[in-house]
C-alpha atoms as a PDB file:
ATOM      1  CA  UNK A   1      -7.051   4.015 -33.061  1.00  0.00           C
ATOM      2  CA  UNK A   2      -6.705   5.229 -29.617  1.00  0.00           C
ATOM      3  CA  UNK A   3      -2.938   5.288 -28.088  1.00  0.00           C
ATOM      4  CA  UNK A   4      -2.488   5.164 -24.476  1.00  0.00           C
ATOM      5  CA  UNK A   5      -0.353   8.084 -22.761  1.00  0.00           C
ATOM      6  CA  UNK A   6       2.722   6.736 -21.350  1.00  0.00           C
ATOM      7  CA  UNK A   7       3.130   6.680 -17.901  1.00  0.00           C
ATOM      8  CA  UNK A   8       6.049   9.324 -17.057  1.00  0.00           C
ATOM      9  CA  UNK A   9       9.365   7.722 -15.847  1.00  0.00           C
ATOM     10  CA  UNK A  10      10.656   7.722 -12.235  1.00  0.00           C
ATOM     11  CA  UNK A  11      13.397  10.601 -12.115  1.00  0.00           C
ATOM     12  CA  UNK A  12      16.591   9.609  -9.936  1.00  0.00           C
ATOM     13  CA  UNK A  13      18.158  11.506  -7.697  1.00  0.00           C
ATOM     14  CA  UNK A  14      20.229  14.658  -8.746  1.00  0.00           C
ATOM     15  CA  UNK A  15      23.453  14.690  -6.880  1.00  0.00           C
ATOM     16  CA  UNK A  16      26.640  16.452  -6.743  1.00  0.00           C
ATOM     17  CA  UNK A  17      29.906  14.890  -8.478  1.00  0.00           C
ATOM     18  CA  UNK A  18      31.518  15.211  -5.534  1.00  0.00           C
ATOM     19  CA  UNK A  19      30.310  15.704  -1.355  1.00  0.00           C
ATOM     20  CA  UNK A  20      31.864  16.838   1.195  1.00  0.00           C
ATOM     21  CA  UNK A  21      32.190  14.732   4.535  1.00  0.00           C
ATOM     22  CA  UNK A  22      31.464  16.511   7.759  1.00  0.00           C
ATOM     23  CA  UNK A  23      30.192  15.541  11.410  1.00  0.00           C
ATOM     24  CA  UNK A  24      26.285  16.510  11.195  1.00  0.00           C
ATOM     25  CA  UNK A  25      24.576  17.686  14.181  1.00  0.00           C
ATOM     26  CA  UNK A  26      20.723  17.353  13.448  1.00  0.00           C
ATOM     27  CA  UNK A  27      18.729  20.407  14.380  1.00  0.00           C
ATOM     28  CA  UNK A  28      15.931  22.165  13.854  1.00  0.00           C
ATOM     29  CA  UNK A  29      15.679  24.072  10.753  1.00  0.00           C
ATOM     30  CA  UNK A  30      18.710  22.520   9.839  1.00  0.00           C
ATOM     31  CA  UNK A  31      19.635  22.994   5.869  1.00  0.00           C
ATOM     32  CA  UNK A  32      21.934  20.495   5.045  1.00  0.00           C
ATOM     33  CA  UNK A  33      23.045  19.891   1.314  1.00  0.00           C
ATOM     34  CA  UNK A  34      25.883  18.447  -0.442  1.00  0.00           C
ATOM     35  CA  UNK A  35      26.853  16.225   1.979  1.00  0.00           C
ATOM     36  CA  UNK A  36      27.513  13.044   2.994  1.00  0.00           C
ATOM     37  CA  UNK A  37      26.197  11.769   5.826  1.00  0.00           C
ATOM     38  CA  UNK A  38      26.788   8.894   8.509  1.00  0.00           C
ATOM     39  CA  UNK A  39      27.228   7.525  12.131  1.00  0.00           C
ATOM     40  CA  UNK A  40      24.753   7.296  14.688  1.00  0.00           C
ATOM     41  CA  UNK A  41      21.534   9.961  14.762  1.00  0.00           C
ATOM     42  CA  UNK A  42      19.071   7.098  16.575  1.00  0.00           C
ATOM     43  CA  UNK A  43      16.388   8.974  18.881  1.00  0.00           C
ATOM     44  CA  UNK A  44      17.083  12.521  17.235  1.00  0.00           C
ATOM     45  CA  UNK A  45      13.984  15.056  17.218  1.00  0.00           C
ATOM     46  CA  UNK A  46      13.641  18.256  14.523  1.00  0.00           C
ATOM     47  CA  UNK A  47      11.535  19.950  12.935  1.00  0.00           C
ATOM     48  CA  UNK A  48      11.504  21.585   9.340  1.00  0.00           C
ATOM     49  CA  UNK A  49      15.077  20.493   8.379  1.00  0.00           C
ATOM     50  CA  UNK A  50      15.919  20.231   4.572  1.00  0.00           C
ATOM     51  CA  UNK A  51      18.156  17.987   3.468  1.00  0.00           C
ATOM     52  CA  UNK A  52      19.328  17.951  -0.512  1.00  0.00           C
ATOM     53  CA  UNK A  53      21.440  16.322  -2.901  1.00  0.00           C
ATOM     54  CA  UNK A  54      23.267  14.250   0.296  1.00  0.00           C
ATOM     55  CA  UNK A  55      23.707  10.844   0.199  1.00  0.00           C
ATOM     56  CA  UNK A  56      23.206   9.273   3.789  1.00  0.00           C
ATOM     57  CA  UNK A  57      25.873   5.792   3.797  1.00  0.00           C
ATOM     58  CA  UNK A  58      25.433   4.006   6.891  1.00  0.00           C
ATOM     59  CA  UNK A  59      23.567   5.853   9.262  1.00  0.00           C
ATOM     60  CA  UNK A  60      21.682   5.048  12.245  1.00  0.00           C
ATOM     61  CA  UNK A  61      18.363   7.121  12.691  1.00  0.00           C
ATOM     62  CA  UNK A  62      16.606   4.177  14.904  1.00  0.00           C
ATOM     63  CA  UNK A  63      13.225   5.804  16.670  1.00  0.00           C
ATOM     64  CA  UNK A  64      14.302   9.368  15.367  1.00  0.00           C
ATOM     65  CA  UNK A  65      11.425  11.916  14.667  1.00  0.00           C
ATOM     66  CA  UNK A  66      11.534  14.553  11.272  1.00  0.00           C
ATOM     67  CA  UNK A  67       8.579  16.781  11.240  1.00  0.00           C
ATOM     68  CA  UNK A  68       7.822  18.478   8.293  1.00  0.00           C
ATOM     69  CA  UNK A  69      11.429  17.809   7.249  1.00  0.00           C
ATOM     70  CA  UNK A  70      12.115  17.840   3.228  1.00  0.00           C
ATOM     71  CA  UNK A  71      14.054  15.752   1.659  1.00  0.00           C
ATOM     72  CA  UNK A  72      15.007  15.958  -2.034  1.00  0.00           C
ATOM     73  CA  UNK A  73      17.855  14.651  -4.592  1.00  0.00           C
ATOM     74  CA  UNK A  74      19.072  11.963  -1.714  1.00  0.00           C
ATOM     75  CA  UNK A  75      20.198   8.742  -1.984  1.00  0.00           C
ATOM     76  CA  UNK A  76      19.735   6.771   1.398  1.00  0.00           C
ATOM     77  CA  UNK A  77      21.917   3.471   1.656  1.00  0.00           C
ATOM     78  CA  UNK A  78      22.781   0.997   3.908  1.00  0.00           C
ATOM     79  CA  UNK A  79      20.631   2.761   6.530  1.00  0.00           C
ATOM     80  CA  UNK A  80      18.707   1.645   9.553  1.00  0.00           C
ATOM     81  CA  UNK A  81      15.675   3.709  10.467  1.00  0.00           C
ATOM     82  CA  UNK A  82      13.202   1.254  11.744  1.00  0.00           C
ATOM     83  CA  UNK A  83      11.256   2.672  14.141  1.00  0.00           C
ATOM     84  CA  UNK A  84      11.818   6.305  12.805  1.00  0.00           C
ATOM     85  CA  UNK A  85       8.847   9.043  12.267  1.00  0.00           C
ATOM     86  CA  UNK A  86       8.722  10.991   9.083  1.00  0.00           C
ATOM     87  CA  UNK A  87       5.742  13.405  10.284  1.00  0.00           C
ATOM     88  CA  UNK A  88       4.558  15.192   7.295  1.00  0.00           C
ATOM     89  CA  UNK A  89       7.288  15.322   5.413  1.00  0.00           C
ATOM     90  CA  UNK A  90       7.756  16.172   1.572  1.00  0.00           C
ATOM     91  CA  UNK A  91      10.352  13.116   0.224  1.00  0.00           C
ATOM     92  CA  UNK A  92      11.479  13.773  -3.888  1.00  0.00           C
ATOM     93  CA  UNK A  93      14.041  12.067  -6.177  1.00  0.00           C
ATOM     94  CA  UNK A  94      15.396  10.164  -3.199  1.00  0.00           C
ATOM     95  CA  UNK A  95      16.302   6.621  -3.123  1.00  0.00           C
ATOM     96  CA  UNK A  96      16.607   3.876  -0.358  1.00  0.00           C
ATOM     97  CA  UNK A  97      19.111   0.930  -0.819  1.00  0.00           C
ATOM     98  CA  UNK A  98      19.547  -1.943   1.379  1.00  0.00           C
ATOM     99  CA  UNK A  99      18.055   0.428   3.937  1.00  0.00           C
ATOM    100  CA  UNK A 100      15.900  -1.181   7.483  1.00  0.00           C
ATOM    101  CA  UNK A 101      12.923   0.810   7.336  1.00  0.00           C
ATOM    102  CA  UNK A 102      10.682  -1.957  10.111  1.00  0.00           C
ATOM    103  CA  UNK A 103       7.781  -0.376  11.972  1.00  0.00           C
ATOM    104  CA  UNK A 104       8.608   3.948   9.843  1.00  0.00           C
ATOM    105  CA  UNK A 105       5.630   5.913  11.046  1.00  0.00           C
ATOM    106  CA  UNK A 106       4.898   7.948   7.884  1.00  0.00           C
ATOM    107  CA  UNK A 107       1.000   9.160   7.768  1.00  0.00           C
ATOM    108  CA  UNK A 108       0.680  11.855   5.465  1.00  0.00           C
ATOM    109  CA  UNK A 109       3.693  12.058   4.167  1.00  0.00           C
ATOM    110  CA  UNK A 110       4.143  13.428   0.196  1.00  0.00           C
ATOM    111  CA  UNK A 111       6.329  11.004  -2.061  1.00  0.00           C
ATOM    112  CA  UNK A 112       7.386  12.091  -5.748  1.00  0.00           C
ATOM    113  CA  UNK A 113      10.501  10.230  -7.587  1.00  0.00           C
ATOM    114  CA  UNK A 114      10.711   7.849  -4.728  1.00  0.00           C
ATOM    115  CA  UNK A 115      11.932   4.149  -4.523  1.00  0.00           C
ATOM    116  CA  UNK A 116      12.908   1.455  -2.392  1.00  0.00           C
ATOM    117  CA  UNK A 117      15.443  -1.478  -3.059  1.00  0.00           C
ATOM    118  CA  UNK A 118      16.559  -4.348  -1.348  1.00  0.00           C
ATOM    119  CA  UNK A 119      14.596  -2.965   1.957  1.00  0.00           C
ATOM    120  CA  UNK A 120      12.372  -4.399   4.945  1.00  0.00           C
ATOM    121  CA  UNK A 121       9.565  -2.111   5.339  1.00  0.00           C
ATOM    122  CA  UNK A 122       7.550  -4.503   7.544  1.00  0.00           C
ATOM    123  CA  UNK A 123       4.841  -3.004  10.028  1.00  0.00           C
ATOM    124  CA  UNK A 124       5.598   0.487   8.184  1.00  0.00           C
ATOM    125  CA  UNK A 125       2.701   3.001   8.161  1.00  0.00           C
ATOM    126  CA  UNK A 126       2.141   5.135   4.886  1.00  0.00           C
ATOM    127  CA  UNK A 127      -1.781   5.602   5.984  1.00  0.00           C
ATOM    128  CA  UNK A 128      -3.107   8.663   3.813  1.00  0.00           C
ATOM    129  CA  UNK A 129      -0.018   9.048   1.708  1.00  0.00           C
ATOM    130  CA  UNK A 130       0.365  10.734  -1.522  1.00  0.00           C
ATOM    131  CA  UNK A 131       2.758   8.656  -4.218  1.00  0.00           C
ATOM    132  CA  UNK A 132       3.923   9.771  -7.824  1.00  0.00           C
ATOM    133  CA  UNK A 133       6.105   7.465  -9.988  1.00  0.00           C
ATOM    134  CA  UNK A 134       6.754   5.194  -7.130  1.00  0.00           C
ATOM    135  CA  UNK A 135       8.954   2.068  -7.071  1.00  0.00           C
ATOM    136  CA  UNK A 136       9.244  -0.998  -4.666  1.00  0.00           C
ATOM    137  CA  UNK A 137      11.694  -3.891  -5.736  1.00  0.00           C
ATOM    138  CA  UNK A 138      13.028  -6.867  -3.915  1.00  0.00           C
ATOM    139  CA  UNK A 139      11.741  -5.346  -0.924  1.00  0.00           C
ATOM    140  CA  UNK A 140       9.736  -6.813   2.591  1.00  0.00           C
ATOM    141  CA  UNK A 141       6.472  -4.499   3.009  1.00  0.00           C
ATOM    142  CA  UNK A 142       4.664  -7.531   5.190  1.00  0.00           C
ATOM    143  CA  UNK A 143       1.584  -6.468   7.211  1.00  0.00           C
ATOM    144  CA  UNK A 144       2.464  -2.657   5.903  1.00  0.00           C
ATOM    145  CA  UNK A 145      -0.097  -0.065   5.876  1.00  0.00           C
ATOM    146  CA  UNK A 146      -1.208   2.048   2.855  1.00  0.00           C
ATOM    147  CA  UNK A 147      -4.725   2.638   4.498  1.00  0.00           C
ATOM    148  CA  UNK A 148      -6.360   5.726   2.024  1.00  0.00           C
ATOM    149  CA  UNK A 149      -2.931   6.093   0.625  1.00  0.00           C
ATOM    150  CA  UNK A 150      -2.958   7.597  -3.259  1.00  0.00           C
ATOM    151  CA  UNK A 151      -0.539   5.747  -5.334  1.00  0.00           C
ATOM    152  CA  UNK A 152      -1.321   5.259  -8.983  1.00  0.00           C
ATOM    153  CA  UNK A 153       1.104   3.652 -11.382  1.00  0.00           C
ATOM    154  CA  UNK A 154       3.297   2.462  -8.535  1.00  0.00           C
ATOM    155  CA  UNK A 155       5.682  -0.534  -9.478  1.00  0.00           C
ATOM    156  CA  UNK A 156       5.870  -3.680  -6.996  1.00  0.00           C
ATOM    157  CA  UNK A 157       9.054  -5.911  -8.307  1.00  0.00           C
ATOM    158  CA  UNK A 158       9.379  -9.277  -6.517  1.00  0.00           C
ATOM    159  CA  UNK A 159       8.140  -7.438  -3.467  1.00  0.00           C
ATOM    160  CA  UNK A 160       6.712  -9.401  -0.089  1.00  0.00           C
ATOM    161  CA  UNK A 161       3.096  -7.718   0.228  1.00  0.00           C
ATOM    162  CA  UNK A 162       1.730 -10.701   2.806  1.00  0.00           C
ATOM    163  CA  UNK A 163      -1.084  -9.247   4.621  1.00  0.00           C
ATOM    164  CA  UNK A 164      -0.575  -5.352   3.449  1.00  0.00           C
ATOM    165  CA  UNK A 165      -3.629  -2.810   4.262  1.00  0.00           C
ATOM    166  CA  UNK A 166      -5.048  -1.533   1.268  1.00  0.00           C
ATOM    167  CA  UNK A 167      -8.132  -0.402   2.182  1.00  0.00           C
ATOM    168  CA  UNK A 168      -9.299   2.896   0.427  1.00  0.00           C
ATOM    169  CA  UNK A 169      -6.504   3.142  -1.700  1.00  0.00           C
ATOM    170  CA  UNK A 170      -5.853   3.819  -5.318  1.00  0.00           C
ATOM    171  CA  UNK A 171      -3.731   1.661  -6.808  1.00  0.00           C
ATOM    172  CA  UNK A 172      -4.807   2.360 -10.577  1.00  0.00           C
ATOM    173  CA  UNK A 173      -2.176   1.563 -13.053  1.00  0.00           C
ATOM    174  CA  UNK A 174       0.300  -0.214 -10.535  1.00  0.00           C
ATOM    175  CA  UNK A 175       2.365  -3.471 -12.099  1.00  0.00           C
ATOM    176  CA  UNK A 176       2.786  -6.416  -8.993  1.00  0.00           C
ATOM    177  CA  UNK A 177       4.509  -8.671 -10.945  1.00  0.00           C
ATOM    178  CA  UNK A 178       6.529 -10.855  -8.914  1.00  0.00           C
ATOM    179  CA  UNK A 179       5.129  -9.778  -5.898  1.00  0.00           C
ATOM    180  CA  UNK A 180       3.519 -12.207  -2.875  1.00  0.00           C
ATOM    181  CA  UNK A 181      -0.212 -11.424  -2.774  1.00  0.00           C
ATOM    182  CA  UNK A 182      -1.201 -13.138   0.152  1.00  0.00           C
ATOM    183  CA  UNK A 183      -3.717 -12.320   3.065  1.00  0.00           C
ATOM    184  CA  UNK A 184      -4.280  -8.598   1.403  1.00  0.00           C
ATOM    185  CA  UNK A 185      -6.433  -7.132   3.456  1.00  0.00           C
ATOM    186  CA  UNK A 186      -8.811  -3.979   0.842  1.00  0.00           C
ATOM    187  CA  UNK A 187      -8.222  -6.420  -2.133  1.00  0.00           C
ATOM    188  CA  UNK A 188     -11.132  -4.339  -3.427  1.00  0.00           C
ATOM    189  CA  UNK A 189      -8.394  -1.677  -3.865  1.00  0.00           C
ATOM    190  CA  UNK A 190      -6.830  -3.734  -6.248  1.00  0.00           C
ATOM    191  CA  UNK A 191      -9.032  -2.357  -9.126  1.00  0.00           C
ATOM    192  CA  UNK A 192      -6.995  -1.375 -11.927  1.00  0.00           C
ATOM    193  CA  UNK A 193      -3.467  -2.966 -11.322  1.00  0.00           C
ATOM    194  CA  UNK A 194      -1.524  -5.311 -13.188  1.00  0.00           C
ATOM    195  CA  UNK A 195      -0.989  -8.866 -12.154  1.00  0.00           C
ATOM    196  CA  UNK A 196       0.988 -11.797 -13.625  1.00  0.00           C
ATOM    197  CA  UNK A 197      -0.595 -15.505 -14.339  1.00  0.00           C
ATOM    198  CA  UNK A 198       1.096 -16.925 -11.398  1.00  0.00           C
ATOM    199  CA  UNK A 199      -0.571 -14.219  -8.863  1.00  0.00           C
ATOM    200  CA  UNK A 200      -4.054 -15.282  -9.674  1.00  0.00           C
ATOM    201  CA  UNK A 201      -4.766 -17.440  -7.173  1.00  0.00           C
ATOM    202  CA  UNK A 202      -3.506 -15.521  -4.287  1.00  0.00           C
ATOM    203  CA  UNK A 203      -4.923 -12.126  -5.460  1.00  0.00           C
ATOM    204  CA  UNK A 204      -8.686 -14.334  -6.069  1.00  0.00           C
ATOM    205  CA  UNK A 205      -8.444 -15.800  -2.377  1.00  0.00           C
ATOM    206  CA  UNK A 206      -7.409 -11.823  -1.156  1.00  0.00           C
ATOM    207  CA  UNK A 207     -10.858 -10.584  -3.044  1.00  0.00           C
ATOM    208  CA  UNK A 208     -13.103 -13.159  -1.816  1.00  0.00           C
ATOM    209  CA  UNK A 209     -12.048 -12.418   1.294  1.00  0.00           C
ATOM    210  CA  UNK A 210     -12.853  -8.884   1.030  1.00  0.00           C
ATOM    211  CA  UNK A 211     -16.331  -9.926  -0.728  1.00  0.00           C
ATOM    212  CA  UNK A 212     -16.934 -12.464   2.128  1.00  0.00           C
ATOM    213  CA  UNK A 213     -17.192 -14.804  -0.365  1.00  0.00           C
ATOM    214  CA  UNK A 214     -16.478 -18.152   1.275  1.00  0.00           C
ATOM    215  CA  UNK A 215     -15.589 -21.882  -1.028  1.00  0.00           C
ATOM    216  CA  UNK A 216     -16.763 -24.744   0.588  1.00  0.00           C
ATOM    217  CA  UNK A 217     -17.872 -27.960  -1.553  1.00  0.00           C
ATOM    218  CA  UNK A 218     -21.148 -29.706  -0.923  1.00  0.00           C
ATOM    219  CA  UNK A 219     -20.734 -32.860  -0.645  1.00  0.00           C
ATOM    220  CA  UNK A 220     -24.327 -34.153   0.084  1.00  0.00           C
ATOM    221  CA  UNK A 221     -27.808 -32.473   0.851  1.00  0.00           C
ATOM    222  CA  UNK A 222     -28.255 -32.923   4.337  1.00  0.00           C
ATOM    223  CA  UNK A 223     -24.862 -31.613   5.474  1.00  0.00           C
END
């Protein structure tokens, strides 16, 4: 008998027992740890900042730009950041919460230990992205794009995927149970996930579609 290997577990974020609350300044090269983070940050532009075991409660980082910025053992919550750029950036153990992530530009950015609660991430770009151990639940991720985006064994909970961009991407071992399937654009990419019974008729209509496949009953020869 052959036993499947499990799938490793998500690890959560690692932080401190207890942060210390200070007026940030965003720079670049900025190394910010321990700390807990809020207030307004909308529009702000660095490069190669690390930011570790914070947790960021209410902050406002609206069209702001991180280039190559790290982020690791964070817990995000309450936090708008639609609009916001995350430019190559290296994201692990961190955790979003109730967070507005609408229109994130986030092309090539590296995501390990990552997930996403209770959050609209509608219109956000993760084209080319590289997942491990991934988690979406309860969360808006209409007309998002994951265009050649690697994310194997990622778990969609009761998430709105209506008219995501899947094309060239490798979903293999990701659950969507709960999830709205409809107007998928690179159903194809769907090889390999798991579906429930009541997502079979949206996730058939997304793979005709991508097989031009089109239903149409004859009703008589000369029509």
């Amino acid at each position: 008998m052959v036993v499947s290997a499990k799938r490793p577990s998500r690890e959560a974020p690692r932080l401190a027992r207890h942060l210390s609350n200070e007026d940030v300044v965003f720079v670049d090269e900025l190394d910010l740890a321990d700390v807990e983070v809020s207030g307004d940050h909308s529009g702000v532009e660095v490069a190669f900042v690390q930011i570790e075991r914070c947790r960021i409660d209410q902050a406002r980082l609206t069209s702001g730009c991180l280039t190559r910025a790290r982020l690791i053992d964070c817990v995000v919550v309450a936090s708008d950041l639609s609009g916001a750029a995350l430019e190559d950036c290296q994201l692990t153990r961190v955790e979003f919460r109730g967070c507005r992530l609408s229109g994130l530009q986030a092309p090539r950015t590296r995501f390990a230990d990552v997930a996403f609660a209770d959050c609209k991430l509608d219109g956000a770009n993760f084209r080319m992205t590289t997942w491990e151990r991934a988690e979406f639940s309860d969360s808006v991720l209409a007309d998002a794009d994951f265009y050649g985006a690697t994310l194997p064994g990622t778990r969609f909970r009761r998430c709105d995927l209506t008219g995501v961009e899947l094309s060239k991407s490798d979903l293999t071992g990701s659950r969507l149970h709960g999830s709205v399937l409809d107007r998928i654009r690179g159903a194809e990419s769907l090889r390999g996930v798991t579906i429930g019974s009541d997502q079979i008729i949206p996730a058939a209509l997304a793979l005709f579609g991508a097989l031009h496949i089109d239903v149409h009953d004859e009703h008589s020869e000369s029509e």
